[in-house]
C-alpha atoms as a PDB file:
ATOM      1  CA  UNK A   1      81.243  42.324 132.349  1.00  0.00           C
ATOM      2  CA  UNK A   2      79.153  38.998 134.166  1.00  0.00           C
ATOM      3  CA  UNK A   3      76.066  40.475 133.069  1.00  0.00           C
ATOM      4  CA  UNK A   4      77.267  41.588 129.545  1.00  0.00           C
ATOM      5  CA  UNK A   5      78.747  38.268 128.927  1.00  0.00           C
ATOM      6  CA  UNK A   6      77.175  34.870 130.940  1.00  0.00           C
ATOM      7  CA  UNK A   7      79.832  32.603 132.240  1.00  0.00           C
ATOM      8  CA  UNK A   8      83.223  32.566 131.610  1.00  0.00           C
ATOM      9  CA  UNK A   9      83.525  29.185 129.547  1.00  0.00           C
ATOM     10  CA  UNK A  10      81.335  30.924 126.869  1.00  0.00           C
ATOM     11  CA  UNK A  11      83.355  34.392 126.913  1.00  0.00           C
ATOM     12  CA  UNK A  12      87.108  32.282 126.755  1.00  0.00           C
ATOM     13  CA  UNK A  13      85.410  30.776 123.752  1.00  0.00           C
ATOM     14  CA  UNK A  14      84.391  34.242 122.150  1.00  0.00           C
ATOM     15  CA  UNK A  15      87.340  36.014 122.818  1.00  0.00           C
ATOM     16  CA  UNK A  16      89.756  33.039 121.571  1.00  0.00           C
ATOM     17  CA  UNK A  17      88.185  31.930 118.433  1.00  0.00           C
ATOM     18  CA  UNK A  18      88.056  35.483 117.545  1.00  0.00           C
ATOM     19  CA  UNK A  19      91.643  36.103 118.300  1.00  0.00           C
ATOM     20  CA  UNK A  20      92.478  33.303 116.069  1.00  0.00           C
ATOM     21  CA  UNK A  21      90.396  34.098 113.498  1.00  0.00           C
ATOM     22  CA  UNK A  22      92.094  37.735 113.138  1.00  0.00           C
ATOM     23  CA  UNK A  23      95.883  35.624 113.659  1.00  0.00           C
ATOM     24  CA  UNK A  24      94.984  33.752 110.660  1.00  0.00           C
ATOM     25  CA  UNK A  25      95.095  37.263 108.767  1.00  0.00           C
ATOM     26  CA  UNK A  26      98.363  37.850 109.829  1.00  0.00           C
ATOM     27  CA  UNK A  27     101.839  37.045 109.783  1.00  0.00           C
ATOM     28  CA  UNK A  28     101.378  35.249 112.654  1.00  0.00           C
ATOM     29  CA  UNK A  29      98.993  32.179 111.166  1.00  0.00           C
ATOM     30  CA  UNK A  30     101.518  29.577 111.482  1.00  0.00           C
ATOM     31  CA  UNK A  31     100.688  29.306 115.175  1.00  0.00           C
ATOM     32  CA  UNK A  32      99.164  25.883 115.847  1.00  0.00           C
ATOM     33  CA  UNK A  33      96.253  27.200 117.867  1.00  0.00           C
ATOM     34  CA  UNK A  34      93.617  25.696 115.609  1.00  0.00           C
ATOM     35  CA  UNK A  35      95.486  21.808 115.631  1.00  0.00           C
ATOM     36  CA  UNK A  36      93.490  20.583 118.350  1.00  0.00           C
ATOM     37  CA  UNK A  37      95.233  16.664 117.068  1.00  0.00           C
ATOM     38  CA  UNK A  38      98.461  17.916 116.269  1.00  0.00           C
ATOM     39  CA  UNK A  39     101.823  19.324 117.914  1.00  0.00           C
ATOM     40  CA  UNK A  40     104.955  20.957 116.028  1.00  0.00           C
ATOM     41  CA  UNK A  41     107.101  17.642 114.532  1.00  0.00           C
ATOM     42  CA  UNK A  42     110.789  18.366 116.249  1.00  0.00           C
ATOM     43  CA  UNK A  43     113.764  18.076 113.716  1.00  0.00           C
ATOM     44  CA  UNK A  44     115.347  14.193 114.517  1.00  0.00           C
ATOM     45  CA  UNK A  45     112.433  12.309 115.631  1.00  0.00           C
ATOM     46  CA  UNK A  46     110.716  10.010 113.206  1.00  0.00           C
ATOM     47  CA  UNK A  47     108.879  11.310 110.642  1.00  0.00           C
ATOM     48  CA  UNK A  48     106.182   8.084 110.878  1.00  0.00           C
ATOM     49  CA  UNK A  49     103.423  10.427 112.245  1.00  0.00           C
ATOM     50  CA  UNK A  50     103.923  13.391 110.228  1.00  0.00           C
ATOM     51  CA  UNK A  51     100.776  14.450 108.637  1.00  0.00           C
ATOM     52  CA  UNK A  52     101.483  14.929 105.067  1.00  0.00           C
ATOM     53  CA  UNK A  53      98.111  16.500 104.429  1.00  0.00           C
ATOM     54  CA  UNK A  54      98.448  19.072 107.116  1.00  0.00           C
ATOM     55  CA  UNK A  55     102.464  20.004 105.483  1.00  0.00           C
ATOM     56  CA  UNK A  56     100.383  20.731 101.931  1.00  0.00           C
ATOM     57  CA  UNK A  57      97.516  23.325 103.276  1.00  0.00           C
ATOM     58  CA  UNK A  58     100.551  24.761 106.112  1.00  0.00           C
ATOM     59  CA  UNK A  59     103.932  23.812 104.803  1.00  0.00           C
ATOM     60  CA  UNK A  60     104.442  23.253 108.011  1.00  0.00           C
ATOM     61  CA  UNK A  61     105.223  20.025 109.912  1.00  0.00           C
ATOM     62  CA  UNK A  62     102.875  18.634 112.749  1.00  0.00           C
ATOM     63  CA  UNK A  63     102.695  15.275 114.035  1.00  0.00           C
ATOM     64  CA  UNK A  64      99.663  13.889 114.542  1.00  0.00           C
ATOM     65  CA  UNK A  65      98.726  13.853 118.443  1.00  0.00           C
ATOM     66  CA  UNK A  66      97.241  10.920 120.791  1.00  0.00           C
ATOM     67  CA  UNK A  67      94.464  12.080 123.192  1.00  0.00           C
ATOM     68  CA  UNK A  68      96.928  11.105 126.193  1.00  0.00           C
ATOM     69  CA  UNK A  69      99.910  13.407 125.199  1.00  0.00           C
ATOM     70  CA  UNK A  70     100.419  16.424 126.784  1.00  0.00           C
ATOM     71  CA  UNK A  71     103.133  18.340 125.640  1.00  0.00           C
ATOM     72  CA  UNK A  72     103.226  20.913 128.451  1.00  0.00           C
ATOM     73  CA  UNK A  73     102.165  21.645 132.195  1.00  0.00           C
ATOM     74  CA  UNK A  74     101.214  25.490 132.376  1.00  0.00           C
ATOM     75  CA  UNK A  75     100.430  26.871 135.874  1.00  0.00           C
ATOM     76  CA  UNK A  76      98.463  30.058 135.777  1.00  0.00           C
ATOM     77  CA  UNK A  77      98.737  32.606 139.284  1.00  0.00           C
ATOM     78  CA  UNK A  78      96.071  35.021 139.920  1.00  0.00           C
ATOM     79  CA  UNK A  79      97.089  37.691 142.479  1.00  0.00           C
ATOM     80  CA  UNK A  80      93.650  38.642 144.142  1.00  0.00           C
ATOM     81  CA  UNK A  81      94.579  41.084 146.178  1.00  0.00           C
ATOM     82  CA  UNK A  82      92.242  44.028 147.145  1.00  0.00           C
ATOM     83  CA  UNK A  83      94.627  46.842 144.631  1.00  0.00           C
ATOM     84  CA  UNK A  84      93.747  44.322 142.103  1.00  0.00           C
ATOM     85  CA  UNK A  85      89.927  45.248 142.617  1.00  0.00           C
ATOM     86  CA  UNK A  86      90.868  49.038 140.984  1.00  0.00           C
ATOM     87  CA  UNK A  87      89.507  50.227 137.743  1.00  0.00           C
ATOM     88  CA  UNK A  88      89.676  53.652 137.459  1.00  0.00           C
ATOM     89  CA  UNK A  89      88.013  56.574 139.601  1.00  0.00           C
ATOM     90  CA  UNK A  90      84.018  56.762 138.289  1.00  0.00           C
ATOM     91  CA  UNK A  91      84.783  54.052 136.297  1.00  0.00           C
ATOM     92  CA  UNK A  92      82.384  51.406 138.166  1.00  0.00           C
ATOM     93  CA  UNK A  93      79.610  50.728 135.370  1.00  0.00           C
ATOM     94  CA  UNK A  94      79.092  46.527 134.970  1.00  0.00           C
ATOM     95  CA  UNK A  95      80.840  47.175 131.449  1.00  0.00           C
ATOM     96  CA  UNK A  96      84.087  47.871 132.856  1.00  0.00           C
ATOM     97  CA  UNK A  97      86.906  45.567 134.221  1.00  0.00           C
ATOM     98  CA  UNK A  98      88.970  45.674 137.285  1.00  0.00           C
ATOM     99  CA  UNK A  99      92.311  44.653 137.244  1.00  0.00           C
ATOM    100  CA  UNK A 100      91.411  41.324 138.705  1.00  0.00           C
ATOM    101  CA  UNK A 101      88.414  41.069 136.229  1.00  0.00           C
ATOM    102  CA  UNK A 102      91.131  41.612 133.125  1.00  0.00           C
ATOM    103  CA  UNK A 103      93.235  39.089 134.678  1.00  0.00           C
ATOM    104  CA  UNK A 104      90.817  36.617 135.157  1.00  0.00           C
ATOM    105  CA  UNK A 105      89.298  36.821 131.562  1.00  0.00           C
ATOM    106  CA  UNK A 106      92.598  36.615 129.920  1.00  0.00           C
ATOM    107  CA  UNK A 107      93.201  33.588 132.240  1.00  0.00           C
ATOM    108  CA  UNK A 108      89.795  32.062 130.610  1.00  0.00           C
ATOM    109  CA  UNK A 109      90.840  32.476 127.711  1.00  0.00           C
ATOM    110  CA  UNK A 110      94.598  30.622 128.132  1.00  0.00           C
ATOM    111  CA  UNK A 111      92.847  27.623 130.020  1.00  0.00           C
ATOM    112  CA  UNK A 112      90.407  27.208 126.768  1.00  0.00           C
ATOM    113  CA  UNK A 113      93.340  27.349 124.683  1.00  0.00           C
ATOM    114  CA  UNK A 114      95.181  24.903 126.877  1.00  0.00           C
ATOM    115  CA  UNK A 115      92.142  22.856 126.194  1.00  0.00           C
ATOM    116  CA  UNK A 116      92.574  22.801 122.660  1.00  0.00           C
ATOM    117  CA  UNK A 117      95.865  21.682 122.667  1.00  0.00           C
ATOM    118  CA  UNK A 118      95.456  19.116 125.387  1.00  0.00           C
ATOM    119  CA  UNK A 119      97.863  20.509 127.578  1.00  0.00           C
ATOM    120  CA  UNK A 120      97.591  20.211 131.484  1.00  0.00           C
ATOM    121  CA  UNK A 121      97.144  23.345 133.170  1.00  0.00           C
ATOM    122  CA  UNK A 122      96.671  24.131 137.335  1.00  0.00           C
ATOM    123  CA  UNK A 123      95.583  27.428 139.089  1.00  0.00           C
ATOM    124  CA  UNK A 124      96.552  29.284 141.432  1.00  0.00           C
ATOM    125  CA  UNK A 125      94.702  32.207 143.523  1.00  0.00           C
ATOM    126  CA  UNK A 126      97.098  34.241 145.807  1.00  0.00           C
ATOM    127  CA  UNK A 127      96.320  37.034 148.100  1.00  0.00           C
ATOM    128  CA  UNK A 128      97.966  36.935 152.177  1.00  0.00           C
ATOM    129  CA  UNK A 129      97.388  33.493 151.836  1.00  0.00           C
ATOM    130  CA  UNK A 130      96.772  30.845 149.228  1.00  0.00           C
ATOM    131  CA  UNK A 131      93.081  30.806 147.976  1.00  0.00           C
ATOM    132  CA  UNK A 132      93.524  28.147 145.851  1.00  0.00           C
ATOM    133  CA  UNK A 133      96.028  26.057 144.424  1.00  0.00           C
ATOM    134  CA  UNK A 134      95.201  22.979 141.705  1.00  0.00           C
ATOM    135  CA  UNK A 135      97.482  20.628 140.137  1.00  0.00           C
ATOM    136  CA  UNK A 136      97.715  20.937 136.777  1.00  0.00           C
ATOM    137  CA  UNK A 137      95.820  17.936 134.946  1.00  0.00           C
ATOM    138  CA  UNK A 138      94.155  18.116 131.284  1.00  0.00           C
ATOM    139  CA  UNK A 139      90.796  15.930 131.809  1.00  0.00           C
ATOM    140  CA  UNK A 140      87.383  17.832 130.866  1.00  0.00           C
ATOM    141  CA  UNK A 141      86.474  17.752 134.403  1.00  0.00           C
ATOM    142  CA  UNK A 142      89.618  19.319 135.945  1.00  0.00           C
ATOM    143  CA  UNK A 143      88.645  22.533 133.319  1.00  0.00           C
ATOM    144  CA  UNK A 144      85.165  22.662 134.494  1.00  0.00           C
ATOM    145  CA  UNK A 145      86.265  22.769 137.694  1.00  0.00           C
ATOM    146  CA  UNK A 146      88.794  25.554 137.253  1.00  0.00           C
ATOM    147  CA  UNK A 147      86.013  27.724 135.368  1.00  0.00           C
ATOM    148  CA  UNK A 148      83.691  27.205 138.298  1.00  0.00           C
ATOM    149  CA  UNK A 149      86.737  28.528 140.676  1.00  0.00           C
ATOM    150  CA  UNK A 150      87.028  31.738 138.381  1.00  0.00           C
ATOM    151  CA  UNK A 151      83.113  32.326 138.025  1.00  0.00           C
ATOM    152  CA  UNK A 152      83.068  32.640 141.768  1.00  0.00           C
ATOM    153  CA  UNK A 153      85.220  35.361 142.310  1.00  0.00           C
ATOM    154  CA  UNK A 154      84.377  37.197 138.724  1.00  0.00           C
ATOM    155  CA  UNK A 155      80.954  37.077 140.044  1.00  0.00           C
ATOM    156  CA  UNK A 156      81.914  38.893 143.301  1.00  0.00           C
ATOM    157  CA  UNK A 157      79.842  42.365 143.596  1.00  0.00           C
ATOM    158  CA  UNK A 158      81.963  43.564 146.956  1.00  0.00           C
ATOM    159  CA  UNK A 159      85.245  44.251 146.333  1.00  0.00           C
ATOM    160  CA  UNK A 160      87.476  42.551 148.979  1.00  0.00           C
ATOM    161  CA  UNK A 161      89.221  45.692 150.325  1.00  0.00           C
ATOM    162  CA  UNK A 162      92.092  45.496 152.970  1.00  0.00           C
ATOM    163  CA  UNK A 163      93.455  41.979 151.390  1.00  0.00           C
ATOM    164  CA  UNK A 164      97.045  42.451 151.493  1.00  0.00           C
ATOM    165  CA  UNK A 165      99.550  40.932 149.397  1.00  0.00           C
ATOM    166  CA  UNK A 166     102.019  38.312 150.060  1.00  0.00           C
ATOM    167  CA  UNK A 167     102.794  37.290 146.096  1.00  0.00           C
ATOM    168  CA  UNK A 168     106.631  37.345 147.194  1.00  0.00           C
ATOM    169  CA  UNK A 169     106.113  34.576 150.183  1.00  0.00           C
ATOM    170  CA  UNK A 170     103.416  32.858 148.409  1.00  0.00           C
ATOM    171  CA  UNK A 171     105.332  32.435 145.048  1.00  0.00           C
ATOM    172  CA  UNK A 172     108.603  30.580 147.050  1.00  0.00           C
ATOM    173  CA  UNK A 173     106.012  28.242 148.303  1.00  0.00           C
ATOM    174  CA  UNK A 174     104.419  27.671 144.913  1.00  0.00           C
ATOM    175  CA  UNK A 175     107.882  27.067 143.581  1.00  0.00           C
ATOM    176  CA  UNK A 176     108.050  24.028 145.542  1.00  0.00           C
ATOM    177  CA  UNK A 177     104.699  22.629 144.476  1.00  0.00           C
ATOM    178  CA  UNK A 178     104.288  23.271 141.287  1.00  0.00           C
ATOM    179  CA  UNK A 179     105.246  20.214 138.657  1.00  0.00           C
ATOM    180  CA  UNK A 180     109.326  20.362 137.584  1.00  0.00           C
ATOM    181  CA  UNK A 181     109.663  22.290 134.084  1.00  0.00           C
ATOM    182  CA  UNK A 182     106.283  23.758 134.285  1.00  0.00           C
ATOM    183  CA  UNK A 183     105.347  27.466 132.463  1.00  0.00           C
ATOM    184  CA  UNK A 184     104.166  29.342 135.032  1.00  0.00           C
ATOM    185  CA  UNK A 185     101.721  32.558 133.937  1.00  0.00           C
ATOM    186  CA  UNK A 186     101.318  35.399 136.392  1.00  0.00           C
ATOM    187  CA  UNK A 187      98.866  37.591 136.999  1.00  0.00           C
ATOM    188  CA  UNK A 188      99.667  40.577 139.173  1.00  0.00           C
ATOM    189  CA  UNK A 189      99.845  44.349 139.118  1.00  0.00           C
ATOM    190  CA  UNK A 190     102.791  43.909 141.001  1.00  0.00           C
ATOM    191  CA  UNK A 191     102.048  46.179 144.233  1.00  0.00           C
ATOM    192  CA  UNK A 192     103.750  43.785 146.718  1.00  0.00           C
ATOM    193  CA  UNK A 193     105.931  46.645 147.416  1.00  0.00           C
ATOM    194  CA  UNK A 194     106.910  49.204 145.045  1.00  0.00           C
ATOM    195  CA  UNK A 195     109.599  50.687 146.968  1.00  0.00           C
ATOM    196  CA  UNK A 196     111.706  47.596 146.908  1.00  0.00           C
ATOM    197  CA  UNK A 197     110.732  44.886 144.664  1.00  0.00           C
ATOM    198  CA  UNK A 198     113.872  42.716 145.564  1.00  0.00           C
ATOM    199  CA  UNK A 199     111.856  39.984 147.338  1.00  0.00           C
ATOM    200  CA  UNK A 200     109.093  39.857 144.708  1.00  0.00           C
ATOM    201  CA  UNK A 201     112.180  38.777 141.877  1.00  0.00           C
ATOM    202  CA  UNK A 202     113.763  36.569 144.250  1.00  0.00           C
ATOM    203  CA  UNK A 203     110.589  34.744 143.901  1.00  0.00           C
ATOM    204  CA  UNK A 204     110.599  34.563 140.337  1.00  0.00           C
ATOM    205  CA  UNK A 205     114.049  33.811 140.737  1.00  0.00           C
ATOM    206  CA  UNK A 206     113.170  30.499 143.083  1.00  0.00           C
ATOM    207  CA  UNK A 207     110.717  29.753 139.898  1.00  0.00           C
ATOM    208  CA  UNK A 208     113.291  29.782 137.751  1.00  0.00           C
ATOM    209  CA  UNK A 209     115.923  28.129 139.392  1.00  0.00           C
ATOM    210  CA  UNK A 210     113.594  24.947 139.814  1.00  0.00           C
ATOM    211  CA  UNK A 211     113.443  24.595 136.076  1.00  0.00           C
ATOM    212  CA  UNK A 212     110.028  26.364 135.200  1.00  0.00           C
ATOM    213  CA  UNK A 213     109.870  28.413 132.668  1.00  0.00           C
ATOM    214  CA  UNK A 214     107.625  31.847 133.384  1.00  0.00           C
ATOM    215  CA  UNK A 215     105.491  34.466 131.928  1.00  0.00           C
ATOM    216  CA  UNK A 216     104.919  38.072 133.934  1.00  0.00           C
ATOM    217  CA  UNK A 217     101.804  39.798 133.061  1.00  0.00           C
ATOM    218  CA  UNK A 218     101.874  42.768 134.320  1.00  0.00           C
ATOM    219  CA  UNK A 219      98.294  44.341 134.851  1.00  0.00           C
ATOM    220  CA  UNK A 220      97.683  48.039 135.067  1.00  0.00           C
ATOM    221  CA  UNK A 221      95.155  50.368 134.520  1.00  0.00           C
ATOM    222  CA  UNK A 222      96.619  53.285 132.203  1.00  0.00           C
ATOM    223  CA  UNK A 223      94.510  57.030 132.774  1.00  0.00           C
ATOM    224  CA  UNK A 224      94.458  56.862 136.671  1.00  0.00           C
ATOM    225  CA  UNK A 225      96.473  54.352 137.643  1.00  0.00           C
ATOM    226  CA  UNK A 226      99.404  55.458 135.722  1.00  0.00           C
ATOM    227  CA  UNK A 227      98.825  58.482 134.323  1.00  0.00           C
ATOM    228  CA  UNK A 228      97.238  59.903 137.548  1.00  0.00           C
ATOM    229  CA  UNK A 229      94.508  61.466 134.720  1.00  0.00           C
ATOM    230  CA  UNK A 230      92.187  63.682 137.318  1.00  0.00           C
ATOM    231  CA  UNK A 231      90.834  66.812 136.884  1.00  0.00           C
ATOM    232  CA  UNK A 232      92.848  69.398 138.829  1.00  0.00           C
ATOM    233  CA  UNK A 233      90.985  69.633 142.299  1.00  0.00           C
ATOM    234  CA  UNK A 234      91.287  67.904 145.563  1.00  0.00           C
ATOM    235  CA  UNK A 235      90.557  64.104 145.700  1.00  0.00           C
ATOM    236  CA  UNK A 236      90.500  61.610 149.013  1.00  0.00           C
ATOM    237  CA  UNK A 237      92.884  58.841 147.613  1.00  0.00           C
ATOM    238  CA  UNK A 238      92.054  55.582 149.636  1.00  0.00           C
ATOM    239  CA  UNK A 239      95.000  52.391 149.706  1.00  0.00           C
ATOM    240  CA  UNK A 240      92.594  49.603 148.954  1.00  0.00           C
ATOM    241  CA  UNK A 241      94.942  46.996 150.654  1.00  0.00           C
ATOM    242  CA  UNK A 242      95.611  49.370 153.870  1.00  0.00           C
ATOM    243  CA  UNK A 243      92.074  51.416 154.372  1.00  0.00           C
ATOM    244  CA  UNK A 244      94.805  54.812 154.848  1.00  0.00           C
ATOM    245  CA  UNK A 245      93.363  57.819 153.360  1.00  0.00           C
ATOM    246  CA  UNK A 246      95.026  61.220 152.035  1.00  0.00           C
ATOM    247  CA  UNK A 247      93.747  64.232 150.399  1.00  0.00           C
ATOM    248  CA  UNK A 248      95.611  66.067 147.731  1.00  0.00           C
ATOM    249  CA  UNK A 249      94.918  67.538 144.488  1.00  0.00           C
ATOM    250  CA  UNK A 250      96.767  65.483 142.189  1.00  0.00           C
ATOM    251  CA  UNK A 251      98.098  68.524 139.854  1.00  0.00           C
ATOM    252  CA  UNK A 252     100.572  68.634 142.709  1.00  0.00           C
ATOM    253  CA  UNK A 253     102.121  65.365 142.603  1.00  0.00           C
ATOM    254  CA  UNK A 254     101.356  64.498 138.800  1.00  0.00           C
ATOM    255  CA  UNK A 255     104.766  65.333 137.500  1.00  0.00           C
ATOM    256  CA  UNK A 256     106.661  63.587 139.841  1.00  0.00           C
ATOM    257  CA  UNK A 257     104.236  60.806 140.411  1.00  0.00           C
ATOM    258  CA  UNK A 258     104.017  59.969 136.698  1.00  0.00           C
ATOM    259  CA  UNK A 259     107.821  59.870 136.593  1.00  0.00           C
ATOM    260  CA  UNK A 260     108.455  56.939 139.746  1.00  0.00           C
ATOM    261  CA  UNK A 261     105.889  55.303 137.821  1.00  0.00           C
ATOM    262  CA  UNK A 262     107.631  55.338 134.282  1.00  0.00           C
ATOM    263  CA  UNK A 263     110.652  54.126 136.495  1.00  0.00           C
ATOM    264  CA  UNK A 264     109.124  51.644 138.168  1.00  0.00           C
ATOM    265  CA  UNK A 265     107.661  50.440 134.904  1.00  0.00           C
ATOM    266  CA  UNK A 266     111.446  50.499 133.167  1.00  0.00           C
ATOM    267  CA  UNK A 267     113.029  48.571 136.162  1.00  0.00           C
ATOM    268  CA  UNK A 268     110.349  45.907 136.199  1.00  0.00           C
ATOM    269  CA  UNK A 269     111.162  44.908 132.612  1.00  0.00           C
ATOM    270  CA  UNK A 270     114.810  45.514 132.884  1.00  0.00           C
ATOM    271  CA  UNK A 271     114.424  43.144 136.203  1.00  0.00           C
ATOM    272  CA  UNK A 272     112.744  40.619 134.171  1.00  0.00           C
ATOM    273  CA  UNK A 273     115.081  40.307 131.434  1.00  0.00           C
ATOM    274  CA  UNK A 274     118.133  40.078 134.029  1.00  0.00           C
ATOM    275  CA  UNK A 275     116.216  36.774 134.994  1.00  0.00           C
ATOM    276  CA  UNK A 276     115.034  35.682 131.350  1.00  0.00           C
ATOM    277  CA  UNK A 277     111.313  35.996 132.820  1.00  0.00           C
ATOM    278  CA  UNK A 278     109.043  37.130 129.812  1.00  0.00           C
ATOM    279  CA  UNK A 279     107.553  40.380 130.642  1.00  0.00           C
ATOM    280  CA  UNK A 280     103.969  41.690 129.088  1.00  0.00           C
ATOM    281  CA  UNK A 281     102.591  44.732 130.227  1.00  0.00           C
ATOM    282  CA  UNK A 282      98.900  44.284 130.154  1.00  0.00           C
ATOM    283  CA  UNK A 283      96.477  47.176 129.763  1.00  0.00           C
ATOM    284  CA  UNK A 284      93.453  45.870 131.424  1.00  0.00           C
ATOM    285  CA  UNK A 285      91.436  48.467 128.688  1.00  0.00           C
ATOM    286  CA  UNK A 286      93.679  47.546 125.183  1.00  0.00           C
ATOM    287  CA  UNK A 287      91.749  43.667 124.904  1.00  0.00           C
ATOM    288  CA  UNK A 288      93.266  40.583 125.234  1.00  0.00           C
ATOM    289  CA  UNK A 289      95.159  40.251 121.843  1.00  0.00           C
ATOM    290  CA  UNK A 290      98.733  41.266 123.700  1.00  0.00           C
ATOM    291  CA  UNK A 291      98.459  38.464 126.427  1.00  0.00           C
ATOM    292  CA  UNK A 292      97.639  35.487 124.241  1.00  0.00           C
ATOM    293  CA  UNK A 293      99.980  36.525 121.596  1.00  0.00           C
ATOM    294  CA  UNK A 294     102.662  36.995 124.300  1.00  0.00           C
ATOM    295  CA  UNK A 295     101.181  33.299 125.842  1.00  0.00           C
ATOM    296  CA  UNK A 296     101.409  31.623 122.180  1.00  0.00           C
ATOM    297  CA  UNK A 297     104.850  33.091 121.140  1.00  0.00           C
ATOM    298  CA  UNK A 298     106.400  31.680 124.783  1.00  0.00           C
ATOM    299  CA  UNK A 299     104.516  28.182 123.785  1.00  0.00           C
ATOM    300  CA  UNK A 300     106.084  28.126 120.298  1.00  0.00           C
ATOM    301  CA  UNK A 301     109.596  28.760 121.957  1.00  0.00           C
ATOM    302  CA  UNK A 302     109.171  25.968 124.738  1.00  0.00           C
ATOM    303  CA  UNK A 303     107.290  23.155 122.176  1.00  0.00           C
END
């Protein structure tokens, strides 16, 4: 997608203005994407700054917004760990996204709505270590900066294989850092370990405990990935985060393989409701309409 598209700031733009353009022919115009000068008036406070104008066109009440107000601290998480790099088997063509690729466009595309509405927004890149980690501040500067920190790694041609993850560890850590009463917005195909995913929601737990409010978007690649869609002959399956190989047709495994992953699917969101942590499933091949809708429904809830 870097060659199909240029640099990030000008795909968020693309991909956002078009999303709102298609919102605004649906039930779900009354978002206030497009009020770059205004936020949602809150029943009780005084109705001095309510623009009148605005209420006529909407019928809908927005306050009119100083350039200094921010209304909410959003911290986004990448996980950049190397089973983040898959995309499919064959499926390596420029025109196709990773995981990681998916995850950083759609995270593009929240920090240039962020932008709009003049909200403060940090980053964070996790991995076995932290990458990166940014406050979360709203000048033009701070966004150029962020976009420059995502153009790196979208730009990467060699996949970083045998990065592990430590999104459990790191997140308890982050937790601590991050501003009180933030929205935090993950990123993560949640491979940390399948087989018990205890310490990964104690995590989120630790998030939510400390006030912040968070969103789960949970990347995955459907036909392979999921689906384990091969044709039926032997393949050499490699664990990008542990270099360990095996051999097997996958006709032998499908059935059961496509069940733990249905489960594992169903317990994740189950999880995440037992903790009041928004859940999204994110296709990295269905577009980005499900991840900002899920992003701008959570906003209209918190402000």
């Amino acid at each position: 997608m870097p060659g199909r598209f240029g640099n990030l700031d000008f795909l968020a733009r693309q991909v956002v203005e078009g999303f709102i353009t298609g919102m605004h022919k649906s039930p779900f115009h009354g978002f206030s994407v497009e009020f770059a000068e205004h936020r949602i008036y809150n029943p009780g406070e005084s109705t001095r700054h309510i623009d009148w104008k605005l209420f006529a066109r909407t019928e809908k009440l927005f306050v009119k917004r100083y350039e200094e107000e921010t209304n909410l601290r959003c911290q986004i998480v990448i996980d950049t760990s190397s089973s983040m790099h898959f995309r499919g088997a064959g499926r390596d063509t420029a025109g196709t996204s990773s995981k990681l690729d998916f995850s950083i466009e759609c995270a593009a595309a929240l920090i240039y709505l962020l932008r709009k509405q003049r909200d403060a927004v940090g980053l964070s890149l996790l991995s076995d270590k932290t990458e990166l980690h940014t406050e979360a501040k709203s000048s033009s500067v701070h966004y150029k900066m962020l976009y420059t920190h995502l153009d790196k790694i979208y730009k990467k041609k060699q996949q970083a294989l045998n990065v592990t993850t430590n999104t459990s560890g790191l997140l308890h850590l982050l937790a601590e850092k991050i501003h009180k009463r933030s929205l935090v917005v993950i990123f993560s195909d949640m491979m940390d370990n399948q087989a018990s995913p205890d310490a990964l929601f104690s995590a989120l737990q630790h998030l939510k405990h400390n006030k912040h409010e968070v969103i789960l978007f949970h990347v995955y690649e459907r036909e392979q990935e999921r689906d384990l869609s091969y044709k039926s002959r032997p393949f050499r399956f490699i664990d990008m985060e542990t270099g360990k190989s095996l051999r097997l047709n996958p006709a032998d495994i499908k059935d059961k393989y496509v069940q733990s992953m249905a489960d594992y699917f169903h317990n994740l969101r189950l999880k995440c409701m037992q903790y009041k942590i928004d859940f999204v499933p994110g296709e990295i091949n269905e577009g980005y309409e499900k991840v900002l809708m899920g992003f701008l429904v959570k906003r209209a809830k918190l402000y």
